[in-house]
Protein backbone atom coordinates (compact mmCIF):
# COMPACT_ATOMS: atom_id res chain seq x y z
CA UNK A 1 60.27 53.36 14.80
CA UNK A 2 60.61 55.91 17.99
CA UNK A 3 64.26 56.57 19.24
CA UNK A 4 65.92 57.61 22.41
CA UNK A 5 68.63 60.21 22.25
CA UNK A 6 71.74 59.45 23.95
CA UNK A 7 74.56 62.34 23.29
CA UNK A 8 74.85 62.55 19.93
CA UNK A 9 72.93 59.13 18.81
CA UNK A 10 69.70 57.91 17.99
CA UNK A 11 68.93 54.55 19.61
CA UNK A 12 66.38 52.50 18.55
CA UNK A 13 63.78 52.08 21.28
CA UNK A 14 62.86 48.32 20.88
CA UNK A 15 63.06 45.07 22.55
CA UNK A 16 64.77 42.02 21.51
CA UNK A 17 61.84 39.75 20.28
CA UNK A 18 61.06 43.15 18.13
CA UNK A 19 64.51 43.52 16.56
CA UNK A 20 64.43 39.65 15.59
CA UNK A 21 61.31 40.05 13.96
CA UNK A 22 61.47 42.62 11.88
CA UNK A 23 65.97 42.63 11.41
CA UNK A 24 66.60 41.32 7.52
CA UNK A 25 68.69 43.85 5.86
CA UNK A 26 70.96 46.99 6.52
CA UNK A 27 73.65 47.33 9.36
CA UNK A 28 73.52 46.65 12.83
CA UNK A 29 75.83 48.71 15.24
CA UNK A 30 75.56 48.09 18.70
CA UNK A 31 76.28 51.58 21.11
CA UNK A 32 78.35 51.07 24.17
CA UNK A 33 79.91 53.35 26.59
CA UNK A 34 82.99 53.28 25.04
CA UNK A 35 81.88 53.77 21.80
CA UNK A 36 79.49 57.01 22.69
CA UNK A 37 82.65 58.52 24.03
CA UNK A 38 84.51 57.82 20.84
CA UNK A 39 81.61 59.22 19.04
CA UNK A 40 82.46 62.74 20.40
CA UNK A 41 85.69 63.22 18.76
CA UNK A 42 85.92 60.40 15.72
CA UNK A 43 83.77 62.29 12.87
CA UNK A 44 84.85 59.11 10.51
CA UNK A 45 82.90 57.24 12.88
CA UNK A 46 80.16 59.70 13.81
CA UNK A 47 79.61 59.52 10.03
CA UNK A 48 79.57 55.87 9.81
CA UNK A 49 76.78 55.94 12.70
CA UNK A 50 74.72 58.20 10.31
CA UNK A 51 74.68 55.64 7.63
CA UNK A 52 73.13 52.50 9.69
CA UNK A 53 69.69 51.13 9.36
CA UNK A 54 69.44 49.77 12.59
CA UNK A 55 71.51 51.14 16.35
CA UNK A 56 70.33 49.45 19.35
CA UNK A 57 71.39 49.60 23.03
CA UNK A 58 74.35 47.29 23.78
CA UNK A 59 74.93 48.20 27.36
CA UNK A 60 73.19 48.03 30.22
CA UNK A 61 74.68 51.29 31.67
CA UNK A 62 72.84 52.65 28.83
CA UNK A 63 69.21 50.95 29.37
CA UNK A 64 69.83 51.91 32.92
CA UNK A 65 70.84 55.71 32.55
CA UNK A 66 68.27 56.22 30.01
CA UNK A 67 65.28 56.10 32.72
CA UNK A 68 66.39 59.70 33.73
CA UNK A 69 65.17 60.35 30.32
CA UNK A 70 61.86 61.54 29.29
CA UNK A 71 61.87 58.32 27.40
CA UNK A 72 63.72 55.46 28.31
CA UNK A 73 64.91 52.32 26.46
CA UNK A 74 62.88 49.54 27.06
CA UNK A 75 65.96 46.90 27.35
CA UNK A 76 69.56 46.23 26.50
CA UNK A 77 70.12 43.99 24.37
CA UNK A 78 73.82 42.86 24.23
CA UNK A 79 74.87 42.00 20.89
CA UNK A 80 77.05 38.95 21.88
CA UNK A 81 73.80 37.70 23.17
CA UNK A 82 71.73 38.59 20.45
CA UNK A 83 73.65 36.79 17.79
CA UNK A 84 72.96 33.46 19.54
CA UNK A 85 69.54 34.22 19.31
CA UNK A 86 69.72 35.61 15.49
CA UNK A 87 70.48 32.37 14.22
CA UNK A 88 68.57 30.26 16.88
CA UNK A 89 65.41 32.02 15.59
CA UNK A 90 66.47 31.39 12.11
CA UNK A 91 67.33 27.52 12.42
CA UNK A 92 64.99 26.25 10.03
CA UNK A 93 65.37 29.47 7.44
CA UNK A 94 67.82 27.97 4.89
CA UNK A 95 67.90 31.36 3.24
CA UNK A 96 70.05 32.46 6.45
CA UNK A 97 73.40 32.02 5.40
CA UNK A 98 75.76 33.89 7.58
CA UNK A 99 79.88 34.57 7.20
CA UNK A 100 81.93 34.80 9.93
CA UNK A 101 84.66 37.51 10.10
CA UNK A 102 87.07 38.30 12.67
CA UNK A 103 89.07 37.20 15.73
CA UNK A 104 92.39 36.05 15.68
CA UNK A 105 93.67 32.21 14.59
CA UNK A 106 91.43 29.43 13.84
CA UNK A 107 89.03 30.81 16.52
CA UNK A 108 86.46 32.21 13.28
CA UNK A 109 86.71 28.17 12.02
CA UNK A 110 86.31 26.94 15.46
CA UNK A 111 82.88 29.27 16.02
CA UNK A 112 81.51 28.16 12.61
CA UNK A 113 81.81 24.84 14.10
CA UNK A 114 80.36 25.24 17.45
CA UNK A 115 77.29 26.78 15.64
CA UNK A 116 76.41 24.47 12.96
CA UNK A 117 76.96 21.54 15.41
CA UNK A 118 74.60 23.32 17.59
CA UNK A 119 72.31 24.30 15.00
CA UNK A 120 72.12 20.72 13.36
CA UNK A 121 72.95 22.81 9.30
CA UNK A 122 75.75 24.98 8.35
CA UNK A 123 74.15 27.79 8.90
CA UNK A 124 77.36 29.46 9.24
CA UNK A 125 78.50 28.90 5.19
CA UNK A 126 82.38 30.56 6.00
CA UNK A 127 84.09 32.03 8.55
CA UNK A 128 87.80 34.12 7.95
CA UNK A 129 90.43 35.16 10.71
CA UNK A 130 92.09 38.25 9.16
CA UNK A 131 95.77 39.39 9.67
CA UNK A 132 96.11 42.29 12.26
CA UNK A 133 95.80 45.63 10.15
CA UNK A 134 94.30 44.07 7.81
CA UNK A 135 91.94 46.95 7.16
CA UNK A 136 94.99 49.17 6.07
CA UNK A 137 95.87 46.25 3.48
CA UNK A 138 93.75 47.27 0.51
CA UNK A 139 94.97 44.05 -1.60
CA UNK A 140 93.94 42.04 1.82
CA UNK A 141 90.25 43.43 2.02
CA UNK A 142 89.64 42.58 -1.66
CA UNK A 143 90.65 39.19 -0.79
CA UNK A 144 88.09 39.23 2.16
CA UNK A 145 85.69 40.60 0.15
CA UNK A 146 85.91 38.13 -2.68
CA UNK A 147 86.15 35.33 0.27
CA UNK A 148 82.56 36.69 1.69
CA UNK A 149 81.08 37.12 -1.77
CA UNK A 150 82.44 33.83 -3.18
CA UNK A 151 80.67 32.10 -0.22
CA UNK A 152 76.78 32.44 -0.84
CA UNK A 153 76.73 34.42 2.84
CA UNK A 154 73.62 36.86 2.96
CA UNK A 155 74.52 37.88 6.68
CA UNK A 156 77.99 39.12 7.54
CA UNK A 157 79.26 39.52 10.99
CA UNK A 158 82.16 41.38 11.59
CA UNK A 159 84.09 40.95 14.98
CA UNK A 160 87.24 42.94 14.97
CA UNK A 161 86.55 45.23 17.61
CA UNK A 162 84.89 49.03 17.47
CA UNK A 163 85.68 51.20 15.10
CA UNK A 164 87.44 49.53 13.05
CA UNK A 165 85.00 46.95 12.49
CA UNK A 166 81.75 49.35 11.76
CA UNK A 167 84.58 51.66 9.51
CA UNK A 168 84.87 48.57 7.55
CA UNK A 169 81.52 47.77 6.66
CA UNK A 170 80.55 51.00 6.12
CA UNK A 171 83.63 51.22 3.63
CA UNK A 172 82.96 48.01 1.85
CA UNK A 173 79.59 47.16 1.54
CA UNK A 174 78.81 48.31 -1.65
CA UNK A 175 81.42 45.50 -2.70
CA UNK A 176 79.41 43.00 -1.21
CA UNK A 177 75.99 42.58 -3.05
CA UNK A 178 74.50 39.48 -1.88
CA UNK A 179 75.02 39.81 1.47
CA UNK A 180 71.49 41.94 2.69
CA UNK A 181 72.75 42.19 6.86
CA UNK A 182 75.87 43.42 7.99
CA UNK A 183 76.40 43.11 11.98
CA UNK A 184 79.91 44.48 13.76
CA UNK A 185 79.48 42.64 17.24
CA UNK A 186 83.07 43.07 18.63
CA UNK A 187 84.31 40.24 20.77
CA UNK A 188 81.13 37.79 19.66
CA UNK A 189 82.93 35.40 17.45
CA UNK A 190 85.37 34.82 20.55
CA UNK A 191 82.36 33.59 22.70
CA UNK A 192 80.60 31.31 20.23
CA UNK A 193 84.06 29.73 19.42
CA UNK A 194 83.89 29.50 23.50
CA UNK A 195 87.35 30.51 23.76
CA UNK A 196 86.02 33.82 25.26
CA UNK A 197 83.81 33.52 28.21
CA UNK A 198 81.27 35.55 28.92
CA UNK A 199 80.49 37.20 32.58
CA UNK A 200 78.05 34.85 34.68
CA UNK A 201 74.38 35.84 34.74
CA UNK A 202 74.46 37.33 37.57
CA UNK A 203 77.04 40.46 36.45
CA UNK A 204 75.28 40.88 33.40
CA UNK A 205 71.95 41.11 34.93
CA UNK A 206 73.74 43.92 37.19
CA UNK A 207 75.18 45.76 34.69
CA UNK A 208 78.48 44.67 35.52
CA UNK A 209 80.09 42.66 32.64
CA UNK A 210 82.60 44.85 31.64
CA UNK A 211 84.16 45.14 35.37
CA UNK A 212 83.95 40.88 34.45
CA UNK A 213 85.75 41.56 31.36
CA UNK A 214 88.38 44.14 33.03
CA UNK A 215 88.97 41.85 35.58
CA UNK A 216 89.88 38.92 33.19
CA UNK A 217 91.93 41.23 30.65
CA UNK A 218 93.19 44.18 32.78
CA UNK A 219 96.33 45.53 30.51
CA UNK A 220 93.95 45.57 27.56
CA UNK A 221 90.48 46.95 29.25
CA UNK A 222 91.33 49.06 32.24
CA UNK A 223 92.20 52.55 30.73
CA UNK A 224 89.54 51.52 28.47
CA UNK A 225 87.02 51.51 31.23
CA UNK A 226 88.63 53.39 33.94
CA UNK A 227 90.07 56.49 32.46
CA UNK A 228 88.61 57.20 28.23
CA UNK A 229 85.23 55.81 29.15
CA UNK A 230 85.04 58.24 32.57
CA UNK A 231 83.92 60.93 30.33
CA UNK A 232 81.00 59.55 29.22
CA UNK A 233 79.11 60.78 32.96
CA UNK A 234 80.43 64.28 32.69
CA UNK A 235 78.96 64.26 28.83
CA UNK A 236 76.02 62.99 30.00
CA UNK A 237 75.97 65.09 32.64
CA UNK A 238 75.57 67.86 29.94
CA UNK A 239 72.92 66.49 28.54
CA UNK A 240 70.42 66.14 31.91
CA UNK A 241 71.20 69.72 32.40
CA UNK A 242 69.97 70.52 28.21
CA UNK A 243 74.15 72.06 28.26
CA UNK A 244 75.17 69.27 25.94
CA UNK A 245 75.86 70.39 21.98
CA UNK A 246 77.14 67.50 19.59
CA UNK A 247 80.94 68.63 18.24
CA UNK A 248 79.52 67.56 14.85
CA UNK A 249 76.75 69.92 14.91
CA UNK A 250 76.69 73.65 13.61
């Protein structure tokens, strides 16, 4: 499968429909803006990206940027968007079983609802809010770990925002045996619980949900967007000009 080269990435070139047909095991990372930048000084995570099966474009700044490349990315494919599709295609498969991890609350519970109602099956067989730092709590990710094994899950979806989510499943998925596809789709679980809204169709067909997002959660997202993320065009930059080297690279 042919990739584009974005910075120091490999992004699969492939369209939605493609991904859903052929996705069944491995992990599925989804490359942003923000996390490209992070990519250039975060080897742990660099490292992590080196490791997945399957990296697809997540942003639309990304699909749209990529046409100045010799090869561009045939589509975005947003991976709060793709989820809903994931387990709309897989409906009737009762060998999709999929744990939900992540968010804060009840708000996993609530999203394990909304999709099995949805769905007309529990497709969704758990779903686990953990504590904040949890992923520092060693004794804490055994219990999640036992939770997700102890549930029959063969997809796990972990929503606790970028890196920590991707760290985690890179760290712990030999732990996990039965589950065959691990996803880390950041702020997904928070939409399907619907306690999260997503930007209306008409910023996300612009490229412009994450000036939706800023606008809704500005202390959180705006030096986020409008100061670390910056870099990413002078980077980039770099790279249309053949001046950009990956830090990771000797």
């Amino acid at each position: 499968m042919s990739t584009v080269r974005i910075l120091n990435v490999n992004i699969l070139s492939i369209t939605q429909d493609e991904l859903l047909n052929n996705l069944y095991k491995g992990v599925l990372i989804t490359p942003n803006v923000d996390h490209l930048v992070k990519l250039q000084k975060d080897k742990e995570f660099y490292d992590v990206y080196q490791q997945a099966e399957w990296i697809i474009c997540d942003s639309k700044i990304l699909y749209l940027l990529s046409k100045l490349l010799r090869h561009p990315l045939p589509q975005a494919i947003p991976g709060s968007s793709f989820f809903t599709a994931f387990y709309h295609c897989h409906k009737d498969d009762s060998n999709c079983k999929i744990f939900l991890l992540g968010a804060q609350g009840n708000i996993a519970n609530k999203a394990m609802e909304e999709i099995n109602k949805s769905m007309g099956r529990n497709i969704v067989v758990g779903a686990h809010s953990p504590s904040y730092g949890f992923e520092k709590d060693e004794e804490e990710c055994n219990r999640l770990i036992d939770i997700v094994n102890q549930s029959g899950a063969n997809v796990l979806l972990v929503g606790v925002g970028a890196p920590k989510q991707e760290k985690w499943i890179a760290k712990h998925r030999s732990q996990m045996p039965g589950i065959d596809l691990f996803m880390g789709l950041g702020a997904t679980i928070d939409f399907e619980a619907k306690t999260l809204k997503r930007a209306p169709l008409f910023w996300q067909k612009a490229g412009l949900e994450w000036f939706y997002r800023c606008i809704k959660e500005p202390k959180r997202l705006f030096k986020r967007y409008f100061v670390d993320d910056m870099m990413f065009f002078y980077y980039f930059g770099k790279q249309l000009l053949g001046l950009y080297r990956n830090p990771f690279e000797k």
